[in-house]
N, C-alpha and C. Protein backbone atom coordinates (compact mmCIF):
# COMPACT_ATOMS: atom_id res chain seq x y z
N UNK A 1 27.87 9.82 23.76
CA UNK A 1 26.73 10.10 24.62
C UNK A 1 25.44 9.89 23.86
N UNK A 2 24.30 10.00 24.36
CA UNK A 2 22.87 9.54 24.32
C UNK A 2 22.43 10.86 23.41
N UNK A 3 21.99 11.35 22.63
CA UNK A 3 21.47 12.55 22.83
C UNK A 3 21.16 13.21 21.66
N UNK A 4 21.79 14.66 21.53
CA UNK A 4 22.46 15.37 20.03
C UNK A 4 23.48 16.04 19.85
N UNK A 5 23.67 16.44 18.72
CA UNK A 5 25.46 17.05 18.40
C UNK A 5 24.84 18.52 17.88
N UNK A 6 25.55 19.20 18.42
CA UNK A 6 25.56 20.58 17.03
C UNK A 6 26.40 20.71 16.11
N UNK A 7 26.08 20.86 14.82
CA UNK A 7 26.72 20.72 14.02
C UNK A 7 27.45 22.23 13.51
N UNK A 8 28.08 22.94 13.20
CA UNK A 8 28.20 24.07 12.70
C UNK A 8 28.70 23.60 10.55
N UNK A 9 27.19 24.27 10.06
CA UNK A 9 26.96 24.02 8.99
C UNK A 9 28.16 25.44 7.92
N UNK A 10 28.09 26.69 8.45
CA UNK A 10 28.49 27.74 8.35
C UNK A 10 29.13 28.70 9.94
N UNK A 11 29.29 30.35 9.90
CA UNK A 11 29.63 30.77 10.85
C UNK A 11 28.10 31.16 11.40
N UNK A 12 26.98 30.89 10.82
CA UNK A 12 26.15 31.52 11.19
C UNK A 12 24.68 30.31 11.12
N UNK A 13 24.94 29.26 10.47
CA UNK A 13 24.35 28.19 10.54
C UNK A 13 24.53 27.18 11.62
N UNK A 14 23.58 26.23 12.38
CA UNK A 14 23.98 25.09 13.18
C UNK A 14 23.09 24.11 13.12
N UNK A 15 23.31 23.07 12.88
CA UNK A 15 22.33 22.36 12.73
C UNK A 15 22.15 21.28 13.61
N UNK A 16 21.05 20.88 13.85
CA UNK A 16 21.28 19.58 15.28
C UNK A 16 20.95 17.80 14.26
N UNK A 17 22.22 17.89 14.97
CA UNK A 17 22.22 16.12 14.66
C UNK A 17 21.60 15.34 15.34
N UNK A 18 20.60 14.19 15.45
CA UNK A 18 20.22 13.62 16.33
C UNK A 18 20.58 11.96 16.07
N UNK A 19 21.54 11.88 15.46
CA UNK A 19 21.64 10.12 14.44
C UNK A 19 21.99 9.54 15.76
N UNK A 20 23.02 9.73 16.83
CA UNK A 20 23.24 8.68 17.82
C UNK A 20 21.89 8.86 18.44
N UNK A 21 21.07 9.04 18.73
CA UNK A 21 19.95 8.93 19.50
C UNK A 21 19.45 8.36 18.69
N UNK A 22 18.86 8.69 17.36
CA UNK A 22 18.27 7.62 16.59
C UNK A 22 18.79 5.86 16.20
N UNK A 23 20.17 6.12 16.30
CA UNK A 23 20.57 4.48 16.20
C UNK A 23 20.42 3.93 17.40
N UNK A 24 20.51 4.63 18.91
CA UNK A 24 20.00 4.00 19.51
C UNK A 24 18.72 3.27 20.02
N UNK A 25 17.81 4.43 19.76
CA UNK A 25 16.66 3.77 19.94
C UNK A 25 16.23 2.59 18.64
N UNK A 26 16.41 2.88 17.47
CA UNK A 26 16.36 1.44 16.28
C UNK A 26 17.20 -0.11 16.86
N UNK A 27 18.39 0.58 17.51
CA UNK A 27 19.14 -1.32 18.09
C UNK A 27 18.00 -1.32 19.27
N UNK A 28 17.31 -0.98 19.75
CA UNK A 28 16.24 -1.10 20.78
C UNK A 28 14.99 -1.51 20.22
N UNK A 29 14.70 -1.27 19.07
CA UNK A 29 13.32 -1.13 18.84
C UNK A 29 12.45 -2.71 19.12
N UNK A 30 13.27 -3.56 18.72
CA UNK A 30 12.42 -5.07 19.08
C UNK A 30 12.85 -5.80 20.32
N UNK A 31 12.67 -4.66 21.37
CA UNK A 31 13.09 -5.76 22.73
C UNK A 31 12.07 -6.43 23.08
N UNK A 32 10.88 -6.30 22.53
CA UNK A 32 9.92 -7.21 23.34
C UNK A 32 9.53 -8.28 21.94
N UNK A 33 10.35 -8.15 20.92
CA UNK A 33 10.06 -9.83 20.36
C UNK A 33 9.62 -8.99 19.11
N UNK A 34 9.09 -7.98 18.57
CA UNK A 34 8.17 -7.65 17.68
C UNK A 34 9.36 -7.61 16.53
N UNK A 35 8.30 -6.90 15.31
CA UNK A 35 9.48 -7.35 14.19
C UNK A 35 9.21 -5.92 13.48
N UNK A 36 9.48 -5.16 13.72
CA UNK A 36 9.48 -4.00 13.37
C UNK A 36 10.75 -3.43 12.65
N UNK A 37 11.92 -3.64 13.44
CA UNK A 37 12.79 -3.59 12.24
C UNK A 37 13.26 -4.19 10.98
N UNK A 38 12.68 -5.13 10.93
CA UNK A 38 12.82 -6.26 9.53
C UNK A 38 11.59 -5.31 8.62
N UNK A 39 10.35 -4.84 9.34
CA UNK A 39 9.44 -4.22 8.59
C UNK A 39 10.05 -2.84 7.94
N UNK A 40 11.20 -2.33 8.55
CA UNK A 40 11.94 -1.22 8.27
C UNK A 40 12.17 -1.38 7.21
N UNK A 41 13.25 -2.43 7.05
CA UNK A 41 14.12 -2.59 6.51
C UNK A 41 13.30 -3.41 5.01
N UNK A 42 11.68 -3.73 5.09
CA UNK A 42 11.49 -3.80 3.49
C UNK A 42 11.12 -2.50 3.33
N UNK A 43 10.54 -1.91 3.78
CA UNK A 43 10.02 -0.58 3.24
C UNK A 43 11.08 0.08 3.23
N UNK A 44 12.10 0.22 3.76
CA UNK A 44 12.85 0.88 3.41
C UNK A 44 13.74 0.48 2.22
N UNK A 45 13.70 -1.05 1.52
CA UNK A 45 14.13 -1.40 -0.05
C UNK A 45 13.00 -1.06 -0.68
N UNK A 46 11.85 -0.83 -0.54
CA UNK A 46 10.80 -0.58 -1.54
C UNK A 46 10.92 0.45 -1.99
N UNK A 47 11.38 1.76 -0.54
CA UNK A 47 11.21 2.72 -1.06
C UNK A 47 12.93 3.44 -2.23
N UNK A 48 13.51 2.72 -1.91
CA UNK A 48 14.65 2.67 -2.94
C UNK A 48 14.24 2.12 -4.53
N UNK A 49 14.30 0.94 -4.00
CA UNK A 49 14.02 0.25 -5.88
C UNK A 49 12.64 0.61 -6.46
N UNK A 50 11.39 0.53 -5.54
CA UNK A 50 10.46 0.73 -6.24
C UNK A 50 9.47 2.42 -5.95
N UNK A 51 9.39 3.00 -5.42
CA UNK A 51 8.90 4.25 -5.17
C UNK A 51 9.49 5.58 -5.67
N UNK A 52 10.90 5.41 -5.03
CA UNK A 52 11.91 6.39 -5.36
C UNK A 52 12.84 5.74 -6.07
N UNK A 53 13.20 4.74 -7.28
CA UNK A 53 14.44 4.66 -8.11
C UNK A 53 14.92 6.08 -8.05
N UNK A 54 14.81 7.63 -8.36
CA UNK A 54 16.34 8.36 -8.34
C UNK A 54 16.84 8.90 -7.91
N UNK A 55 17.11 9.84 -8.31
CA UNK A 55 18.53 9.81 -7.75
C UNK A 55 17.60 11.22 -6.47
N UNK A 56 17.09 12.00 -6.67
CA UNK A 56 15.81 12.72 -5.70
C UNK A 56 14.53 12.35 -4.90
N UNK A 57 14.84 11.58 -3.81
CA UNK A 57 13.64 10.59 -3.43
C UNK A 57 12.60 12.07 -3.16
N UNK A 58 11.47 11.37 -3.21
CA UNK A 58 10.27 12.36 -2.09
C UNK A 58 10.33 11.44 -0.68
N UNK A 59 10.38 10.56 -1.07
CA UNK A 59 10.16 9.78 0.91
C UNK A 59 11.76 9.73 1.07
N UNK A 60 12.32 10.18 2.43
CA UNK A 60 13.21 10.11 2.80
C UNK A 60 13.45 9.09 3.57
N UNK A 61 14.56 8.48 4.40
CA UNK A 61 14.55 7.63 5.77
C UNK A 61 14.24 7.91 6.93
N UNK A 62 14.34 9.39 7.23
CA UNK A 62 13.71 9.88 8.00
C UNK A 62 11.99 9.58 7.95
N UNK A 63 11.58 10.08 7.06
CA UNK A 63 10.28 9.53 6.87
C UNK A 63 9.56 8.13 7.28
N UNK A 64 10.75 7.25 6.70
CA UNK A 64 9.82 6.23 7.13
C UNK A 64 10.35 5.63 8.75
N UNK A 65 11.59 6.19 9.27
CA UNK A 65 11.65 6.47 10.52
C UNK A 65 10.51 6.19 11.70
């Protein structure tokens, strides 16, 4: 389904997943021609090899989300 999951982290923790909603809308993101996910996808190697090399990023994927 479209949406979110609950996750049960503990008996007293839950956390909400939202990744199928997010992969869906990313296979969507260039329906009208634009190039936005290719733009993802350098910043998102920059921020690996060159920003964050270790192993503790500060920018997450979410972030650049």
């Amino acid at each position: 389904s479209f949406g979110f999951n609950l996750m049960a982290t503990s008996n007293y923790h839950w956390l909400l997943s939202f990744s199928r909603a997010e992969q869906v809308l990313l296979s969507n993101i260039d329906e009208d021609g634009g190039c936005r996910r290719k733009c993802y996808r350098v910043v998102r190697q920059l921020k690996e090899d060159v920003w964050c090399p270790g192993s503790k990023p500060v920018i997450t994927a979410y972030h650049l989300q």
